[in-house]
Protein backbone atom coordinates (compact mmCIF):
# COMPACT_ATOMS: atom_id res chain seq x y z
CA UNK A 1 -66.70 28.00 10.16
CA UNK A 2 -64.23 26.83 7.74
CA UNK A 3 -63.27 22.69 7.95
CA UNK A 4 -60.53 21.62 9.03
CA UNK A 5 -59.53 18.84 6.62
CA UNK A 6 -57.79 20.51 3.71
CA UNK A 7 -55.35 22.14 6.46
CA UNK A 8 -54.97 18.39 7.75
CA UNK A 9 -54.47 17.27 5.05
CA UNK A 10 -51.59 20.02 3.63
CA UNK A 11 -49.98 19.48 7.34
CA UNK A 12 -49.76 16.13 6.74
CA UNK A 13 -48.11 16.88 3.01
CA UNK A 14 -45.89 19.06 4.38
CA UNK A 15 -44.51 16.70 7.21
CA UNK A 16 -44.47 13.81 4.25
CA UNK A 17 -42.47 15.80 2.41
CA UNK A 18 -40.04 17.09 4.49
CA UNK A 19 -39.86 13.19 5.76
CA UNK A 20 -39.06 12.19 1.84
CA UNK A 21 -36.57 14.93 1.60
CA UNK A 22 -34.74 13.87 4.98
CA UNK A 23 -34.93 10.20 3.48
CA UNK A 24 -33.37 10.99 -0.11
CA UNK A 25 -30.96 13.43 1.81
CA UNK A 26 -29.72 10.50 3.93
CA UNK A 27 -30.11 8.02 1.18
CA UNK A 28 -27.38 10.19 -1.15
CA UNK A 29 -24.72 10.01 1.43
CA UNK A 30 -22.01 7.99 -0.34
CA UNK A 31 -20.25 5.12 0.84
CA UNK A 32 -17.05 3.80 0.86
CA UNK A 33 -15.85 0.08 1.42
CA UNK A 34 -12.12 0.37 2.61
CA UNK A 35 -10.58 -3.45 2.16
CA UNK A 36 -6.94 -3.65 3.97
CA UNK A 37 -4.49 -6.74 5.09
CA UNK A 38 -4.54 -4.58 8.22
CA UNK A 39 -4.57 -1.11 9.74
CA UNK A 40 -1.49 0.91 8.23
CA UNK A 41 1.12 1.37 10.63
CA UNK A 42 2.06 4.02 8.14
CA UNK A 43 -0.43 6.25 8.70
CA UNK A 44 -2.33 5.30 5.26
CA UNK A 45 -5.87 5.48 6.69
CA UNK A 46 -5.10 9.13 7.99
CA UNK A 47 -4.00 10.36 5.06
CA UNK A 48 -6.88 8.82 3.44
CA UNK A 49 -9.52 10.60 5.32
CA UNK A 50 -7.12 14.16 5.26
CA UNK A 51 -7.27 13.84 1.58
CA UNK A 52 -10.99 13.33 1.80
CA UNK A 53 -11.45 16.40 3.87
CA UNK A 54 -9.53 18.48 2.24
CA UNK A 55 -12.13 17.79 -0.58
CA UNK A 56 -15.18 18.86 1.68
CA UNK A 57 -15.89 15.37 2.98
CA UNK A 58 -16.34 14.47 6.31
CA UNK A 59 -16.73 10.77 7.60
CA UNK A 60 -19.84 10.07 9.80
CA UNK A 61 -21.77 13.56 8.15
CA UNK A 62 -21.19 13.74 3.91
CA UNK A 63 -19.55 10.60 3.42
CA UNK A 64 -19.63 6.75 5.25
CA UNK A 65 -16.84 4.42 5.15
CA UNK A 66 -17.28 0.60 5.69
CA UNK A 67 -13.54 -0.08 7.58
CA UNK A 68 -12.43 -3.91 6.96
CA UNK A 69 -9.19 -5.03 8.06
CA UNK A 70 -7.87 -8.41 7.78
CA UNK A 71 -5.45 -8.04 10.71
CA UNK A 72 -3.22 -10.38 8.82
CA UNK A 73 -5.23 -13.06 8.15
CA UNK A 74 -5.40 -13.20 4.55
CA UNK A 75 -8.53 -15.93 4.25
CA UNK A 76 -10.32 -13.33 5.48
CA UNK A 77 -10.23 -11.10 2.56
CA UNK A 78 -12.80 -12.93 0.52
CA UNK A 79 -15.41 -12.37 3.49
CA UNK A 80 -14.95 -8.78 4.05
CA UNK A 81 -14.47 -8.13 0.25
CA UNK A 82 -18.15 -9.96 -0.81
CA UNK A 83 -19.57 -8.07 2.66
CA UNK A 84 -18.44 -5.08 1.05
CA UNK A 85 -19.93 -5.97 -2.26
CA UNK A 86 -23.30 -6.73 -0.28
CA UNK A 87 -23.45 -3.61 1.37
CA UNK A 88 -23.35 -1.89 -2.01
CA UNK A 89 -20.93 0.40 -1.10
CA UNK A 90 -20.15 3.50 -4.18
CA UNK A 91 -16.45 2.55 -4.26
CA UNK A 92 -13.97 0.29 -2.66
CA UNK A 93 -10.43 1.22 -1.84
CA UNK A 94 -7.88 -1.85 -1.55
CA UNK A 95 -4.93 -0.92 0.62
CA UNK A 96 -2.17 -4.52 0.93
CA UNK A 97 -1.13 -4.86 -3.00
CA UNK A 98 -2.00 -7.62 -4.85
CA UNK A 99 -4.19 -9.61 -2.50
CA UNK A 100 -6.71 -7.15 -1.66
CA UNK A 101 -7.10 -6.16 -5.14
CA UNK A 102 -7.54 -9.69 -6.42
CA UNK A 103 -9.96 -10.85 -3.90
CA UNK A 104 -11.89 -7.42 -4.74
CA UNK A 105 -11.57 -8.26 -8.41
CA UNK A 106 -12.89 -11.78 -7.58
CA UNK A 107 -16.37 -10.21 -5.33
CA UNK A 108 -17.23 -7.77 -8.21
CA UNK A 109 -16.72 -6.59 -11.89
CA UNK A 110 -19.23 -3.28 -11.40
CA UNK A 111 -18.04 -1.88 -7.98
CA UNK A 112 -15.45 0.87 -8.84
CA UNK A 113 -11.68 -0.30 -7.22
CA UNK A 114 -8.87 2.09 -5.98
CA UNK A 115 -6.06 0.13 -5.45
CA UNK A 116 -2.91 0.91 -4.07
CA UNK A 117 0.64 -0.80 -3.77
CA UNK A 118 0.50 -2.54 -7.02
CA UNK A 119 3.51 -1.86 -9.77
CA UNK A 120 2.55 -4.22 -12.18
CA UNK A 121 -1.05 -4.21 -12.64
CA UNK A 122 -1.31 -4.38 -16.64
CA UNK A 123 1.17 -7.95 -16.23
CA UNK A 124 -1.50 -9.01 -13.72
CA UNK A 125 -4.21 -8.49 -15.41
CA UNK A 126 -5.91 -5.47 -13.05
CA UNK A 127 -5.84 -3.37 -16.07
CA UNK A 128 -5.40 -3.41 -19.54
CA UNK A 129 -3.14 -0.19 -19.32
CA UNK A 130 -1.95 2.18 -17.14
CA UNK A 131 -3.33 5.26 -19.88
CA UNK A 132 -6.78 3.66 -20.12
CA UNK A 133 -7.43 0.99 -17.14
CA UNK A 134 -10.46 -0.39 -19.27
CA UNK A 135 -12.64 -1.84 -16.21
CA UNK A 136 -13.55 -1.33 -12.63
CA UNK A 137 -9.75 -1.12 -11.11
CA UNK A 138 -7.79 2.15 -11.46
CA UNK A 139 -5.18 3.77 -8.79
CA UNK A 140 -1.74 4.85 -7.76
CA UNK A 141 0.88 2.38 -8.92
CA UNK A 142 3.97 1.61 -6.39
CA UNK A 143 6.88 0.73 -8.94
CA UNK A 144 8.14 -1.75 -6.36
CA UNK A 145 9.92 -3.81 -9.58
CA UNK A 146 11.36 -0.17 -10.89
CA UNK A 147 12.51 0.87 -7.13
CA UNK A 148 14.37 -3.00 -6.14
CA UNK A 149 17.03 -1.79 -8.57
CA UNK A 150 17.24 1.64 -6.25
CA UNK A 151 17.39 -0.54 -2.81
CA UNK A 152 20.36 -2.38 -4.40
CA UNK A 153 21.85 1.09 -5.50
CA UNK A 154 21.27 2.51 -2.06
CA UNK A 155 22.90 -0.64 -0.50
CA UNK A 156 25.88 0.05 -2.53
CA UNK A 157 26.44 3.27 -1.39
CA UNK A 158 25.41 3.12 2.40
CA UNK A 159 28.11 0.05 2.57
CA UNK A 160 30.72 0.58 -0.28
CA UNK A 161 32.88 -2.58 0.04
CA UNK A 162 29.27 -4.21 -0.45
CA UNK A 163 30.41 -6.88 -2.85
CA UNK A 164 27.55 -10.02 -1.63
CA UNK A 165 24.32 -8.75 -0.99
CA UNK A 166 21.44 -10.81 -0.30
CA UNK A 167 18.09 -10.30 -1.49
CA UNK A 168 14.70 -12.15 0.09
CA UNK A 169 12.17 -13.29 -2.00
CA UNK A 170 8.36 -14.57 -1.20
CA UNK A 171 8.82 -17.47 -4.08
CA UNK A 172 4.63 -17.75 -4.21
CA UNK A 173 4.34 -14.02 -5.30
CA UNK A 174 3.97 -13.07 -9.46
CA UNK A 175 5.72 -10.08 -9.03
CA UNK A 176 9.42 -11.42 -8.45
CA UNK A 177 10.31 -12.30 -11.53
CA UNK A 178 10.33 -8.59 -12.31
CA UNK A 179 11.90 -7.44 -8.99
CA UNK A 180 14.80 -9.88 -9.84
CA UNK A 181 15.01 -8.66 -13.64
CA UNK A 182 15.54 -4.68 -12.17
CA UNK A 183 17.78 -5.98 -9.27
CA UNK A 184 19.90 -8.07 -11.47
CA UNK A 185 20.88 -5.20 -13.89
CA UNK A 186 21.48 -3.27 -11.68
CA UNK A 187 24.30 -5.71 -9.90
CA UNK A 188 25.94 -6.01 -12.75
CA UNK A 189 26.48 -2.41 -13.34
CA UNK A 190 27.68 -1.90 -9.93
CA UNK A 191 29.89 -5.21 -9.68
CA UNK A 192 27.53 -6.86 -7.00
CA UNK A 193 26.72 -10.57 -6.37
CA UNK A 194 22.90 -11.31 -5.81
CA UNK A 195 22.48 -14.39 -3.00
CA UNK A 196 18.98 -15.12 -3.53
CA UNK A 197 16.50 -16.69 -0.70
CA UNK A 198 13.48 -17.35 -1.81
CA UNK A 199 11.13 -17.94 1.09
CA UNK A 200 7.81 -19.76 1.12
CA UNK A 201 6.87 -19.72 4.92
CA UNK A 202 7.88 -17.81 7.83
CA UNK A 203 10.04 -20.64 9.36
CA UNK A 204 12.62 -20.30 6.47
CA UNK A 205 13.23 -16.73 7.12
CA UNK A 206 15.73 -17.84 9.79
CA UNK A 207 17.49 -20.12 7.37
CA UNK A 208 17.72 -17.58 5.00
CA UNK A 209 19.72 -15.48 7.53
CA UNK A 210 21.70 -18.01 8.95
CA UNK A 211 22.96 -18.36 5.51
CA UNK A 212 23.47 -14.98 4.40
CA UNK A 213 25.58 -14.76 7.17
CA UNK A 214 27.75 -17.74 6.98
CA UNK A 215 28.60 -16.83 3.50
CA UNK A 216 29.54 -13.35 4.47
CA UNK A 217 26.50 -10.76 3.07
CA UNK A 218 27.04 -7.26 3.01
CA UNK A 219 23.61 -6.35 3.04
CA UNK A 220 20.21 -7.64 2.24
CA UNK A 221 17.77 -5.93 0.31
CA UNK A 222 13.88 -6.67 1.40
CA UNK A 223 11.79 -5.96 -1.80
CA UNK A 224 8.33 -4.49 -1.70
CA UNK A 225 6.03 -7.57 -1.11
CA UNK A 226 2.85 -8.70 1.03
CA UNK A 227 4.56 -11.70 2.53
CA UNK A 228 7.41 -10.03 3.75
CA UNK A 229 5.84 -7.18 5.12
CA UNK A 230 2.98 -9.38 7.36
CA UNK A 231 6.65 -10.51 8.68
CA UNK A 232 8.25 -7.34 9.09
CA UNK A 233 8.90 -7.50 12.84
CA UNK A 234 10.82 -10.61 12.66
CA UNK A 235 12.47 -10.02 9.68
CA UNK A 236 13.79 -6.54 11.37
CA UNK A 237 15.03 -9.07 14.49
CA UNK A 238 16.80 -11.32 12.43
CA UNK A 239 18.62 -8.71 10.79
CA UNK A 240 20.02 -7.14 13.94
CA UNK A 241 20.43 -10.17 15.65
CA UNK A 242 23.03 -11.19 12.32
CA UNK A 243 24.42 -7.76 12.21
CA UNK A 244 23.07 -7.85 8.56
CA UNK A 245 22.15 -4.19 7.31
CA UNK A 246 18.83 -4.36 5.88
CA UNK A 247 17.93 -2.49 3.07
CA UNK A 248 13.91 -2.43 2.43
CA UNK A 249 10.89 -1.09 0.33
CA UNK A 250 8.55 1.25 2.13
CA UNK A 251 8.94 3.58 5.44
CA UNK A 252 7.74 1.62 7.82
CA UNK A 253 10.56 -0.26 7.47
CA UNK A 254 13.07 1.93 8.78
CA UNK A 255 10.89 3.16 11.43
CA UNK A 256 10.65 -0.27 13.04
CA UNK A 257 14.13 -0.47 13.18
CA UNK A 258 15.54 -1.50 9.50
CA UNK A 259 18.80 0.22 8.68
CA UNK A 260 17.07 2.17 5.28
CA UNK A 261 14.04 2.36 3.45
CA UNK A 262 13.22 3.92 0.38
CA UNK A 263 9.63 4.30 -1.41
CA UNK A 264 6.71 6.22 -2.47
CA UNK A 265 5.06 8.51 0.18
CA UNK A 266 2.45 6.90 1.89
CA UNK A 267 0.83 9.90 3.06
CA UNK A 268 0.73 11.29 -0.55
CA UNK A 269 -0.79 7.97 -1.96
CA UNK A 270 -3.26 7.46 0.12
CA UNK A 271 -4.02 11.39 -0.11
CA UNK A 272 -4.20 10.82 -4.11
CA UNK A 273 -6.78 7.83 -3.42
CA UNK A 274 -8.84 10.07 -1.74
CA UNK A 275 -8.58 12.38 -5.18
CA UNK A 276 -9.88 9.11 -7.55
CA UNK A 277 -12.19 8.18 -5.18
CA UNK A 278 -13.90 11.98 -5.41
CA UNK A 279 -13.85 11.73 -8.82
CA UNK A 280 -15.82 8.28 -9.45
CA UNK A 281 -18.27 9.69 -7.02
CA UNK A 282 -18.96 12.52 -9.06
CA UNK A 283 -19.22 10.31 -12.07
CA UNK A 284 -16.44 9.29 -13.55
CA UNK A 285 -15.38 5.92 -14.71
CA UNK A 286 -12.32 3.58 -13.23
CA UNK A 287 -12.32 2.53 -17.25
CA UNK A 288 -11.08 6.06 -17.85
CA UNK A 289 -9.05 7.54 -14.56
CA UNK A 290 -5.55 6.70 -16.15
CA UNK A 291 -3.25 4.72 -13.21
CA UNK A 292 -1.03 7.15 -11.36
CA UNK A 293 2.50 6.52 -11.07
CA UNK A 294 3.65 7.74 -7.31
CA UNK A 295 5.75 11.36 -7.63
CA UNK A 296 6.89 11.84 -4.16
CA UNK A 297 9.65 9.57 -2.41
CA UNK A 298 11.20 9.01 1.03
CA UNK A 299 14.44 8.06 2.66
CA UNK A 300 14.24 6.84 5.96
CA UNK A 301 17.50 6.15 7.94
CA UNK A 302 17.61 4.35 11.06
CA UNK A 303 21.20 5.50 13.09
CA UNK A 304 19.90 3.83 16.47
CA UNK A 305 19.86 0.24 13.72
CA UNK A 306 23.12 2.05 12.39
CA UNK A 307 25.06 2.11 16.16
CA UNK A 308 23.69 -1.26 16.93
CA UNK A 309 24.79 -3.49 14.34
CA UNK A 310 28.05 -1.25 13.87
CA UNK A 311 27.69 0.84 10.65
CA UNK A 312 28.48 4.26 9.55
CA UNK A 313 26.29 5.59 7.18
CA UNK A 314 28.43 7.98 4.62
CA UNK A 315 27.17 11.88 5.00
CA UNK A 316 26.61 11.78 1.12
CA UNK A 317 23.66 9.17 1.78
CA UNK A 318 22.48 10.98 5.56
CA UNK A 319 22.14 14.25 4.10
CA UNK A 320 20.14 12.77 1.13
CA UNK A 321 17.27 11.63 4.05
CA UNK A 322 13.97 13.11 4.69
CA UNK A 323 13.82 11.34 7.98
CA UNK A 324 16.39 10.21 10.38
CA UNK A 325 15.68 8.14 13.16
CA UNK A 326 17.79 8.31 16.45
């Protein structure tokens, strides 16, 4: 009678090694931190995971992603991002501009960085170009300096006697020196008058409006900018409540009840993080993904805003919109 040990014994290889096999299987699922002021009400984290699946990954099966949203509270980014950086996550995405990417930038210098909704990241330091980032940051660009002069250009020809237009302005932020260098040209070619407001807490957003109506505004134009959009709601009420027609950065905007927005897609940037993150998990480096520059842009018009504060927006500007609201 043969023994019985050396077929023990190859069982018990074969189970070990099927056990290893599961175990390096598991182990090479990649993971993904996801860093955000809070959930997009713009439908960025759905576009993020479409553009992931269309590239054959699924969350929960080929790929994990490590959801943190600040919900607003912006001293909370530092927590999530060095929880993130603990986890040892493949990549990190930043969606909320400059904050998120900072505090990243500030939890780790190895971790790969998507970031999104940052124009100027070369004057900030991100990266030291848009052709060749140089580091761990790389991403789609928003051009929010390059598009203020468009919001002013669009407020001109939504209200055509427009001749005061005011313009808000989070005075903490390093981007609005640049916002007001675009706008500014841009006024002075089209014979407009800039009232500036710029804000440093919620409470003077109220101010700011009570002003820009007593001295007669045409318009106000709400650049693209953290601060103003964790205030969104009641910047959209103040504006209805003074009959002022509010001109803003970004989608979202218009669909919570802003006259017109203009910006880059949302759906198709978060779909293009989804492409750079694919790539840096196959190998490549942030130091040499060059930063994208968004190619797709939206016109949102809001006619139910429109009705209610008393405007008529000219046909030449309606039939230029990829969405109206009614």
């Amino acid at each position: 009678m043969r023994p019985k040990f050396p077929l023990i014994m190859l069982t018990a290889f074969i189970l070990a090694s099927v056990h290893l096999a599961y175990a390096q299987q598991r182990k090479k699922v990649p993971r993904i931190g996801y860093l955000a002021t809070r959930s997009s009400a713009g439908g960025g984290e759905k576009a993020f995971l479409q553009g992931l699946q269309s590239l054959g990954y699924i969350e929960g099966q080929t790929i994990a992603i490590e959801w943190r949203f600040a919900q607003e509270k912006f001293d909370r980014l530092p927590e999530f991002a060095n929880e993130l950086v603990r986890l040892k996550v493949d990549v990190i995405v930043t969606s909320g501009g400059y904050s998120t990417v900072q505090t990243v930038k500030n939890a780790t210098t190895t971790i790969p960085i998507v970031m999104t909704g940052v124009s100027d990241a070369v004057e900030l330091g991100f990266v030291a170009s848009l052709a060749r980032p140089g580091g761990n940051i790389t991403g789609i660009s928003s051009l929010a300096p390059e598009l203020s002069g468009k919001l002013l250009e669009l407020a001109k020809e939504a209200i055509p006697k427009a001749s005061l237009v005011a313009v808000l302005a989070y005075s903490a932020s390093p981007n609005w020196k640049l916002y007001f260098k675009h706008m500014d040209g841009t006024a002075r070619s089209l014979g407009v008058q800039l009232l500036v407001f710029q804000v440093r807490a919620p409470d003077e957003l109220e101010s700011a409006f009570d002003t820009a109506r007593s001295k007669r505004a045409d318009a106000v134009i709400i650049p693209g900018s953290g601060f103003l959009n964790l205030h969104r709601k009641r910047i959209v009420e103040l504006a209805a409540q003074r009959q002022l027609p509010a001109i803003a950065m970004g989608g979202t905007w218009a669909e919570q009840g802003c006259l017109l927005a203009y910006g880059p897609s949302t759906a198709e940037s978060y779909r293009r993080v989804a492409v750079y993150v694919d790539k840096i998990l196959k190998g490549a480096k942030p130091a040499e993904l060059p930063v994208e520059q968004p190619m797709k842009f939206e016109l949102l018009i809001n006619l139910k805003t429109a009705k209610q504060i008393g405007v008529t927006i000219p046909p030449n500007v309606l039939a230029r919109a990829d969405k109206v609201i009614k």
